[in-house]
PDB file of N, CA and C in Angstrom:
ATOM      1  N   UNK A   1    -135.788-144.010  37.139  1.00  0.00           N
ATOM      2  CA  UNK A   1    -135.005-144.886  36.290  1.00  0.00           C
ATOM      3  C   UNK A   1    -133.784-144.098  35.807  1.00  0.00           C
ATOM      4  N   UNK A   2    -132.369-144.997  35.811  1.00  0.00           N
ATOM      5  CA  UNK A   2    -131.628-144.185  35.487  1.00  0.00           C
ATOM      6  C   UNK A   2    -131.541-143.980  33.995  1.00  0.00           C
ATOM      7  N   UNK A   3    -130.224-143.232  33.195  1.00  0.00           N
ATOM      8  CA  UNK A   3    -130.230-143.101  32.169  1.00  0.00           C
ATOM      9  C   UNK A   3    -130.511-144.099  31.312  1.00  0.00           C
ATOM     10  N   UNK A   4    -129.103-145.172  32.032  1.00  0.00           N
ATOM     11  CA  UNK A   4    -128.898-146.463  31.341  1.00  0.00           C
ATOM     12  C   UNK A   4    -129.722-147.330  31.077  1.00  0.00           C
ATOM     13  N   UNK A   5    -130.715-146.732  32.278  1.00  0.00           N
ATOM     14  CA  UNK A   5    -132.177-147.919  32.269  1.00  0.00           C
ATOM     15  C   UNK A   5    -132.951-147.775  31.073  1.00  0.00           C
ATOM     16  N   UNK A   6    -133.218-146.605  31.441  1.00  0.00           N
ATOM     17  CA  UNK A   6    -134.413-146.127  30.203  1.00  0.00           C
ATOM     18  C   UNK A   6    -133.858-146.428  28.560  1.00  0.00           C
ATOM     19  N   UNK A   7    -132.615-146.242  28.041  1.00  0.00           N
ATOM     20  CA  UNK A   7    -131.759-146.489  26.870  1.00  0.00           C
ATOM     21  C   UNK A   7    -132.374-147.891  26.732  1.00  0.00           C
ATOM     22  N   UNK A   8    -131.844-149.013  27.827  1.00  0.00           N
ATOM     23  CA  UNK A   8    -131.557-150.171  27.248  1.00  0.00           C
ATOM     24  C   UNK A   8    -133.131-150.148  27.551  1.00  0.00           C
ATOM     25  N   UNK A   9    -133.732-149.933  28.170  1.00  0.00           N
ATOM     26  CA  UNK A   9    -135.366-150.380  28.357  1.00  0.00           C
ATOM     27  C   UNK A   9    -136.300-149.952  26.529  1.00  0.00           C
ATOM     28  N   UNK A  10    -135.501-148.667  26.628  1.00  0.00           N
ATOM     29  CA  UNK A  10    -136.493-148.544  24.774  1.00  0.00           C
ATOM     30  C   UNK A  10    -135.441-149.107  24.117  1.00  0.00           C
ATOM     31  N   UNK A  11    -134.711-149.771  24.061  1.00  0.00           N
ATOM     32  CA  UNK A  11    -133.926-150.395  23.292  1.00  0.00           C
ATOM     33  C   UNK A  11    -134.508-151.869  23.112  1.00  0.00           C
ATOM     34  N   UNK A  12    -134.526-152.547  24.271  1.00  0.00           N
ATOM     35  CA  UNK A  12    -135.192-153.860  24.085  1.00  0.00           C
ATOM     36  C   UNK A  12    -136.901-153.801  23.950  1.00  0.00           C
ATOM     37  N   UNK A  13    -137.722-152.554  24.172  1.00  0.00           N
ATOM     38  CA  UNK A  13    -139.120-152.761  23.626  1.00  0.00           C
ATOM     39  C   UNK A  13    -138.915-152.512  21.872  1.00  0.00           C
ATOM     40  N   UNK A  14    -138.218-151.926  21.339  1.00  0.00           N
ATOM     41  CA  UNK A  14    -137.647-151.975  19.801  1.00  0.00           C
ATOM     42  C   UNK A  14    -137.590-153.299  19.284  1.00  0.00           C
ATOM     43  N   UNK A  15    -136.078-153.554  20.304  1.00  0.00           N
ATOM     44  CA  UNK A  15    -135.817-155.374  19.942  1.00  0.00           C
ATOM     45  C   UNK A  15    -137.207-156.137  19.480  1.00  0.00           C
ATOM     46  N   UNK A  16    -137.902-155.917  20.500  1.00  0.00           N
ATOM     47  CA  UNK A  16    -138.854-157.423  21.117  1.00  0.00           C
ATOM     48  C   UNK A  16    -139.780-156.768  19.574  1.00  0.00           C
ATOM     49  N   UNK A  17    -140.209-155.545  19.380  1.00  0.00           N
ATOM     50  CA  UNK A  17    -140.935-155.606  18.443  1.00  0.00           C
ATOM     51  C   UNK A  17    -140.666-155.858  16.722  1.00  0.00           C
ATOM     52  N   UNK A  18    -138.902-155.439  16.573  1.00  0.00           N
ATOM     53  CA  UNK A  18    -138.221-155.899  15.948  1.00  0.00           C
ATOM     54  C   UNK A  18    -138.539-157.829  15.314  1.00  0.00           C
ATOM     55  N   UNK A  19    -138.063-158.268  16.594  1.00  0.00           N
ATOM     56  CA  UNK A  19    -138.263-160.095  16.598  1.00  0.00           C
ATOM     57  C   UNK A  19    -139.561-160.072  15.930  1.00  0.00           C
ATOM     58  N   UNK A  20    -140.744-159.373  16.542  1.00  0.00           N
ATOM     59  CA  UNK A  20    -141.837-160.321  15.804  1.00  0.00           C
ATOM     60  C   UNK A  20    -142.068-160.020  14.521  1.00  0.00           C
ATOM     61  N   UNK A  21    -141.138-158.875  13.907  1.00  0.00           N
ATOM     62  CA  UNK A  21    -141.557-158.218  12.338  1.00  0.00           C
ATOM     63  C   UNK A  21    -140.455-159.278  11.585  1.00  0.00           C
ATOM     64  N   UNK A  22    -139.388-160.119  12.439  1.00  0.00           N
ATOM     65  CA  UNK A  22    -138.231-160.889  11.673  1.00  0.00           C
ATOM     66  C   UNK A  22    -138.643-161.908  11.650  1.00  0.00           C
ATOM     67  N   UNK A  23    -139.942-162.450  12.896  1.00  0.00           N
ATOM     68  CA  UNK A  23    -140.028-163.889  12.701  1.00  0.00           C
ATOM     69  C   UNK A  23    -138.442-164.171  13.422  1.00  0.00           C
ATOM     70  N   UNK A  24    -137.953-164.129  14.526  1.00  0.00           N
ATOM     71  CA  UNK A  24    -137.028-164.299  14.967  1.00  0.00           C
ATOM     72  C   UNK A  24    -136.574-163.700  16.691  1.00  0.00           C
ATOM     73  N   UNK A  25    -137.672-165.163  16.934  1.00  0.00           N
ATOM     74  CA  UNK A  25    -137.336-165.167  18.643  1.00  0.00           C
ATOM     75  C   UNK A  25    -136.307-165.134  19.607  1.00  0.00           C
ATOM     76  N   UNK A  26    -135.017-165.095  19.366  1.00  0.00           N
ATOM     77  CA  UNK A  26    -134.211-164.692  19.887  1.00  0.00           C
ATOM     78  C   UNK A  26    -133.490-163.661  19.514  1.00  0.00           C
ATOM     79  N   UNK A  27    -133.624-163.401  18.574  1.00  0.00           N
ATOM     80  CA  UNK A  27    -132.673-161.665  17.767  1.00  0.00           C
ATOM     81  C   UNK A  27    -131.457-160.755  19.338  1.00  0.00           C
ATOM     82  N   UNK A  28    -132.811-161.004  20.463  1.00  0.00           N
ATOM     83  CA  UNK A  28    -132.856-160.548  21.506  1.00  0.00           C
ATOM     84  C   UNK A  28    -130.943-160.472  21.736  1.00  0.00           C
ATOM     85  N   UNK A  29    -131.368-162.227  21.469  1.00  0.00           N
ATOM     86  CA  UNK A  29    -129.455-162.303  22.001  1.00  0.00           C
ATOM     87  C   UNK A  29    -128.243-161.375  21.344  1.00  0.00           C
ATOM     88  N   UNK A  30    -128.865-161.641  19.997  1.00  0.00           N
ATOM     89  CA  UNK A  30    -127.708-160.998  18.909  1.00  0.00           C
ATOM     90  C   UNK A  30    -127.477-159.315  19.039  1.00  0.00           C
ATOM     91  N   UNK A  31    -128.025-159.290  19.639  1.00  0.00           N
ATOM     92  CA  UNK A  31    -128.340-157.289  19.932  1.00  0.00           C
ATOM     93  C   UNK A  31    -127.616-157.517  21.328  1.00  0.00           C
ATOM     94  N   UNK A  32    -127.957-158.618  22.186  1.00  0.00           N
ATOM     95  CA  UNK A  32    -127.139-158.370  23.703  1.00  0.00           C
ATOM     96  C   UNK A  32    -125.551-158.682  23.358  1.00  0.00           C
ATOM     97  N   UNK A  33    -124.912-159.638  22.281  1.00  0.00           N
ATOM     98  CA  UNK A  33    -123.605-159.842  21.961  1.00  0.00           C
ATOM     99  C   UNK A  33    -123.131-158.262  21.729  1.00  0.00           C
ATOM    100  N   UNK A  34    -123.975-157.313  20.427  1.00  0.00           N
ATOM    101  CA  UNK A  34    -123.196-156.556  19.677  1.00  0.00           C
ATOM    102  C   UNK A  34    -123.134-155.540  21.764  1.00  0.00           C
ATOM    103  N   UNK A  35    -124.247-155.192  22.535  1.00  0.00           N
ATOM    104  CA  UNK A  35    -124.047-154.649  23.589  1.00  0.00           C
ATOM    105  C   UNK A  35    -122.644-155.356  24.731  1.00  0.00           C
ATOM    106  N   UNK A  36    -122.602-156.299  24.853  1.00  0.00           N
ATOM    107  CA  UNK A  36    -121.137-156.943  25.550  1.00  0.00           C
ATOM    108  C   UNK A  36    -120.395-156.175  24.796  1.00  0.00           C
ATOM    109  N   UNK A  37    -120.065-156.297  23.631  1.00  0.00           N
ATOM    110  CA  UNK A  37    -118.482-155.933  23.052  1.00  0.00           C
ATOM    111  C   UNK A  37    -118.730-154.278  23.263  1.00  0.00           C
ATOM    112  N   UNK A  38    -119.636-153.570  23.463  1.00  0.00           N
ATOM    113  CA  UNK A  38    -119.477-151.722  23.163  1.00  0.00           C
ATOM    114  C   UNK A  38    -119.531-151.633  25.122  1.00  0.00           C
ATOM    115  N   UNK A  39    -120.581-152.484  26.075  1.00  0.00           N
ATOM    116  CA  UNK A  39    -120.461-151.691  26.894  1.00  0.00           C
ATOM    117  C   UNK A  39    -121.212-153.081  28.236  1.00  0.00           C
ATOM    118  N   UNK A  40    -120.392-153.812  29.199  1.00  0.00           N
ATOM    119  CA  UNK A  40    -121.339-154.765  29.527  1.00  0.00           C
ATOM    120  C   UNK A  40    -122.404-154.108  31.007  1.00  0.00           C
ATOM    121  N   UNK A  41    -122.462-152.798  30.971  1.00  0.00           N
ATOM    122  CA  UNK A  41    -123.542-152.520  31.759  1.00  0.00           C
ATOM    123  C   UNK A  41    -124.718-152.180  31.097  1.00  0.00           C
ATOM    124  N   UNK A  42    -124.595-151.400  29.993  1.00  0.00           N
ATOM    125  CA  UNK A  42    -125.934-151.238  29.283  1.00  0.00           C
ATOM    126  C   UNK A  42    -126.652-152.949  28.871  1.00  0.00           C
ATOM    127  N   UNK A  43    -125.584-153.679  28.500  1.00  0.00           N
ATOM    128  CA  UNK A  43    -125.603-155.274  28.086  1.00  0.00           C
ATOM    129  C   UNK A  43    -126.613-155.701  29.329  1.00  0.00           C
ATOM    130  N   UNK A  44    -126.025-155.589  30.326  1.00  0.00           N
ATOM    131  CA  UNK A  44    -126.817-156.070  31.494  1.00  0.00           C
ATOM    132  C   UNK A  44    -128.017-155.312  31.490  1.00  0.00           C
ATOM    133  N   UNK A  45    -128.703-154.268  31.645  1.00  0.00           N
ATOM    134  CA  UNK A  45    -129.201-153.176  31.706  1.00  0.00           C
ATOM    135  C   UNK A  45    -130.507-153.838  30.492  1.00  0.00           C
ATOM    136  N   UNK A  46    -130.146-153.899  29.841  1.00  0.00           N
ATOM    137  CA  UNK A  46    -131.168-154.499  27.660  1.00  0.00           C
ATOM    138  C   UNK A  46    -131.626-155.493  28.581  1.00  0.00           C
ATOM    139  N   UNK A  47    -130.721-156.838  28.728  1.00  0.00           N
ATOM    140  CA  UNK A  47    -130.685-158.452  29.287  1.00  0.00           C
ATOM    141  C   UNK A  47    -132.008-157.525  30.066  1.00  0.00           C
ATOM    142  N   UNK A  48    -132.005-157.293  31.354  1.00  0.00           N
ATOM    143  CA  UNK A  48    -132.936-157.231  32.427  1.00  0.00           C
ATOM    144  C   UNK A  48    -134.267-156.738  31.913  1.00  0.00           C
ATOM    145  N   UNK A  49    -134.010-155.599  31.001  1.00  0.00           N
ATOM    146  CA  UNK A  49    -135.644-155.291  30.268  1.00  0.00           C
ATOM    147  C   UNK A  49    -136.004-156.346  29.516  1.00  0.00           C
ATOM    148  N   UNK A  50    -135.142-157.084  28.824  1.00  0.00           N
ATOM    149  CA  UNK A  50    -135.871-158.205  28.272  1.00  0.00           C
ATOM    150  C   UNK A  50    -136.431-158.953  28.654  1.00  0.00           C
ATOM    151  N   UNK A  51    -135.932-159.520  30.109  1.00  0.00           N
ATOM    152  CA  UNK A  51    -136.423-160.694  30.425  1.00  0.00           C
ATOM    153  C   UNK A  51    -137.671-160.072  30.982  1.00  0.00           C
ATOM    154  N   UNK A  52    -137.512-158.930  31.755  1.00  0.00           N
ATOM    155  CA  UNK A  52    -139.101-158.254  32.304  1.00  0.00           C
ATOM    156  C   UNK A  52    -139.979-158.617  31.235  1.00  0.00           C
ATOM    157  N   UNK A  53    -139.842-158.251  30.477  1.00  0.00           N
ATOM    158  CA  UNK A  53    -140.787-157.642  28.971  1.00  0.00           C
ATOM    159  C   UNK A  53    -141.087-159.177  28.380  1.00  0.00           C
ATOM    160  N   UNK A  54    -140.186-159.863  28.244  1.00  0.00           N
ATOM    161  CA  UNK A  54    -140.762-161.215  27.952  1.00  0.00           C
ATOM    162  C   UNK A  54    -141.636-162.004  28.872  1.00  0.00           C
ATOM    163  N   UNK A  55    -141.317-161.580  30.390  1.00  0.00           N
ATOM    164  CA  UNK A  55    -141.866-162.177  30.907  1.00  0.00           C
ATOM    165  C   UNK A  55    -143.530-161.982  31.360  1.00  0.00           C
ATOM    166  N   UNK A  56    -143.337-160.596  31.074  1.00  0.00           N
ATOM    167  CA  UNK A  56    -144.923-159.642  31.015  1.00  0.00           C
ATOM    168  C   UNK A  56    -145.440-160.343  29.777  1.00  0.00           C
ATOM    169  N   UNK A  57    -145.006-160.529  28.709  1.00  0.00           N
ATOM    170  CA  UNK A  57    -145.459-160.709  27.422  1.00  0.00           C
ATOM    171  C   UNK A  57    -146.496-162.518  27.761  1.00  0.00           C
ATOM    172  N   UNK A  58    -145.538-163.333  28.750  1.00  0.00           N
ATOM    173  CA  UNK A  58    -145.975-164.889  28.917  1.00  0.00           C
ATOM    174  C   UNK A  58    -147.089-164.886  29.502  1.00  0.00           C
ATOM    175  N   UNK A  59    -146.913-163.798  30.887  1.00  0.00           N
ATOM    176  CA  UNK A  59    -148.104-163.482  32.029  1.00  0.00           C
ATOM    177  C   UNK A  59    -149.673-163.114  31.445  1.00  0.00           C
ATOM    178  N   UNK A  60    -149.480-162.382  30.583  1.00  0.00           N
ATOM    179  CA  UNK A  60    -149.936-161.640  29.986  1.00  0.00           C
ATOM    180  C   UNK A  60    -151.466-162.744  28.332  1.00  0.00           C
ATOM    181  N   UNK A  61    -150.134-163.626  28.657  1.00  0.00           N
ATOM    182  CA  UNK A  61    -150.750-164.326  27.461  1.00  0.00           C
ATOM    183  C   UNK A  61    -151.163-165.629  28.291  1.00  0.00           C
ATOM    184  N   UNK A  62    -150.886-165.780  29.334  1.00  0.00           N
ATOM    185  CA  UNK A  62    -152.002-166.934  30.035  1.00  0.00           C
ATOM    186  C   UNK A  62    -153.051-166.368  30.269  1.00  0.00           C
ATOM    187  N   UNK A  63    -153.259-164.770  31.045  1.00  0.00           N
ATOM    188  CA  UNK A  63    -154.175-164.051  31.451  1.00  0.00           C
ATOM    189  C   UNK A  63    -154.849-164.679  30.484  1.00  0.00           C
ATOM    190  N   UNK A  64    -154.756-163.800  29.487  1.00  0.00           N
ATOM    191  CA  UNK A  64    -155.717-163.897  28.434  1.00  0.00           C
ATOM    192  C   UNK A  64    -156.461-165.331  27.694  1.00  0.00           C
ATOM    193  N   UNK A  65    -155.502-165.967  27.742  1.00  0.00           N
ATOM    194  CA  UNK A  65    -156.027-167.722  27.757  1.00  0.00           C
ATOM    195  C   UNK A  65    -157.282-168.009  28.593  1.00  0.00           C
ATOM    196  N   UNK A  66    -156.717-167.739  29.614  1.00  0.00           N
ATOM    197  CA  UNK A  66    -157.710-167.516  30.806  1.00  0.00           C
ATOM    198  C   UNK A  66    -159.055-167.408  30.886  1.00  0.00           C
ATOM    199  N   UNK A  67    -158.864-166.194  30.735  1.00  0.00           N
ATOM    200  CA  UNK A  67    -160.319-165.178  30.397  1.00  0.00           C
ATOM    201  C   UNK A  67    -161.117-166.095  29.206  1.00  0.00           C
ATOM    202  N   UNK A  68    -160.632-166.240  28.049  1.00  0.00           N
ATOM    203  CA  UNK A  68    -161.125-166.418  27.182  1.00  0.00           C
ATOM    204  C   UNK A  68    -161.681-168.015  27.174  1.00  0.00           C
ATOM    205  N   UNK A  69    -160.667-169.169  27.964  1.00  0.00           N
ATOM    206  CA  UNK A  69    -161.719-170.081  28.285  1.00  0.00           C
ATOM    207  C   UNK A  69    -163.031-169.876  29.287  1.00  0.00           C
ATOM    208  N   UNK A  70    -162.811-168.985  29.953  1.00  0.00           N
ATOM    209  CA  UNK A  70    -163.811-169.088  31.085  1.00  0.00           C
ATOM    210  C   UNK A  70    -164.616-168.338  30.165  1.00  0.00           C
ATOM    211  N   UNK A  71    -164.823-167.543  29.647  1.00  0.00           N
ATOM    212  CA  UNK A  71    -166.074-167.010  28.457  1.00  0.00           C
ATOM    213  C   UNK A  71    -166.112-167.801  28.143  1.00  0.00           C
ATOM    214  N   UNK A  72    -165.414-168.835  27.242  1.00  0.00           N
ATOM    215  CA  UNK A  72    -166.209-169.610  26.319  1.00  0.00           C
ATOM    216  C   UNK A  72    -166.766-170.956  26.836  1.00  0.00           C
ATOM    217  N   UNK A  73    -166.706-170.996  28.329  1.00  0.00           N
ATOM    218  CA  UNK A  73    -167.073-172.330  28.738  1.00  0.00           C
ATOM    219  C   UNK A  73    -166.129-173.903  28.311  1.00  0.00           C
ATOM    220  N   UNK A  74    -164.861-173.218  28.083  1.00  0.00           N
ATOM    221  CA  UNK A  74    -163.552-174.111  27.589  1.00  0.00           C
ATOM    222  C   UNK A  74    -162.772-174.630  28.797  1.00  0.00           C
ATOM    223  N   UNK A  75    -161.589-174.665  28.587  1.00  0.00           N
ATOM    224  CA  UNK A  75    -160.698-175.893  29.865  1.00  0.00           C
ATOM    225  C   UNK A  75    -159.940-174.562  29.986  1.00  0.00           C
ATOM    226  N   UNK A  76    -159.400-174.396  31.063  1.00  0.00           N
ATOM    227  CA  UNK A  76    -158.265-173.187  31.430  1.00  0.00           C
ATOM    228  C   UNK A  76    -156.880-173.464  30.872  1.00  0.00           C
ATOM    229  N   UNK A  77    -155.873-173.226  30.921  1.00  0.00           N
ATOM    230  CA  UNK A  77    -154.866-173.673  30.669  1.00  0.00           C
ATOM    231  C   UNK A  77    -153.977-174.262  32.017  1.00  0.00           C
ATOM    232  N   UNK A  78    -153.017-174.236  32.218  1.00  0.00           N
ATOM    233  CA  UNK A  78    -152.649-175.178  33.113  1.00  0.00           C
ATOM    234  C   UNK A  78    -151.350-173.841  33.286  1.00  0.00           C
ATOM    235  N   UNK A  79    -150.864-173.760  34.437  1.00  0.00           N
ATOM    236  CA  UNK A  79    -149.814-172.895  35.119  1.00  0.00           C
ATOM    237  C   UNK A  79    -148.865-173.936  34.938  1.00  0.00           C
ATOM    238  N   UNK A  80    -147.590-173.526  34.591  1.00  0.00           N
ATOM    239  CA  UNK A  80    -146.149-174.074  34.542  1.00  0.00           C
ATOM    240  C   UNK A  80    -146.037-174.794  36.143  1.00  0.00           C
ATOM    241  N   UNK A  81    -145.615-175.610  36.396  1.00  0.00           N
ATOM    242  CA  UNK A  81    -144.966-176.141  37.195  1.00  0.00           C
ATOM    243  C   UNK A  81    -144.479-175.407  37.722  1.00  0.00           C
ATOM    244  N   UNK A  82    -143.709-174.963  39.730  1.00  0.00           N
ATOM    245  CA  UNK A  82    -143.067-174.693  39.604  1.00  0.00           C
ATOM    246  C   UNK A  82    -141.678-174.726  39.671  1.00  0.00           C
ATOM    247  N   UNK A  83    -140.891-174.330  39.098  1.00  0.00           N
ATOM    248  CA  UNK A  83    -139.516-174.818  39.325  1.00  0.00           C
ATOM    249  C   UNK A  83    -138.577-174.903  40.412  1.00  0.00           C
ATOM    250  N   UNK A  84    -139.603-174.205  41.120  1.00  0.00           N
ATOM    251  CA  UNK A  84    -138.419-174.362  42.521  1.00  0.00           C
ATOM    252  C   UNK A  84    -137.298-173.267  42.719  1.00  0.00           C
ATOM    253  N   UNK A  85    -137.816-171.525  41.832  1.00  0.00           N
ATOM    254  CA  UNK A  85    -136.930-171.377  42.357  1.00  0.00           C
ATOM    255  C   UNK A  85    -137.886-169.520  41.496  1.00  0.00           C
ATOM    256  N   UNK A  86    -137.015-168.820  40.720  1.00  0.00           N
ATOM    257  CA  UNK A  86    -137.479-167.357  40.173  1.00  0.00           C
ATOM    258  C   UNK A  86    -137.878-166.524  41.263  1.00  0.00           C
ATOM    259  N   UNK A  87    -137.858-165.242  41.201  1.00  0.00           N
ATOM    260  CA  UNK A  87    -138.215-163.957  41.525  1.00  0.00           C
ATOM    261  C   UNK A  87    -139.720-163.874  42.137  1.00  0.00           C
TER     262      UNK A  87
END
């Protein structure tokens, strides 16, 4: 990972833990504005760990949905649709 990576990568695991101590699910953005105006590769660089990290955070929390109906003899949850398109 390069420099820039790793910066904006502990930068946005801060953010994301930041948001949940503000009660404020997007904060994310307001930290990627003040990054555009100082530098738009690190900007890009934050953006990309975030969306990883959020998106681990979603994966992460169906897993666990998951699991926890099938222990409890409950309904699973249901997978998003898909959109027709993502990574």
């Amino acid at each position: 990972m390069s420099f820039i990576q790793e910066l904006a990568d502990q930068l946005a695991k801060d953010v994301l833990e930041a948001q949940d101590e503000l009660g404020d699910d997007r904060f994310y953005e307001q930290v990627g504005k003040v990054l555009l105006a100082a530098s738009p590769t690190v900007q890009e660089a934050f953006m990309t760990s975030i969306r990883i990290r959020l998106a681990e955070r979603r994966g992460r929390d169906f897993l666990n949905r998951t699991l926890k109906a099938k222990r409890e003899g409950g309904k699973a949850p249901a997978a998003p649709r898909d959109p027709g398109g993502g990574h």
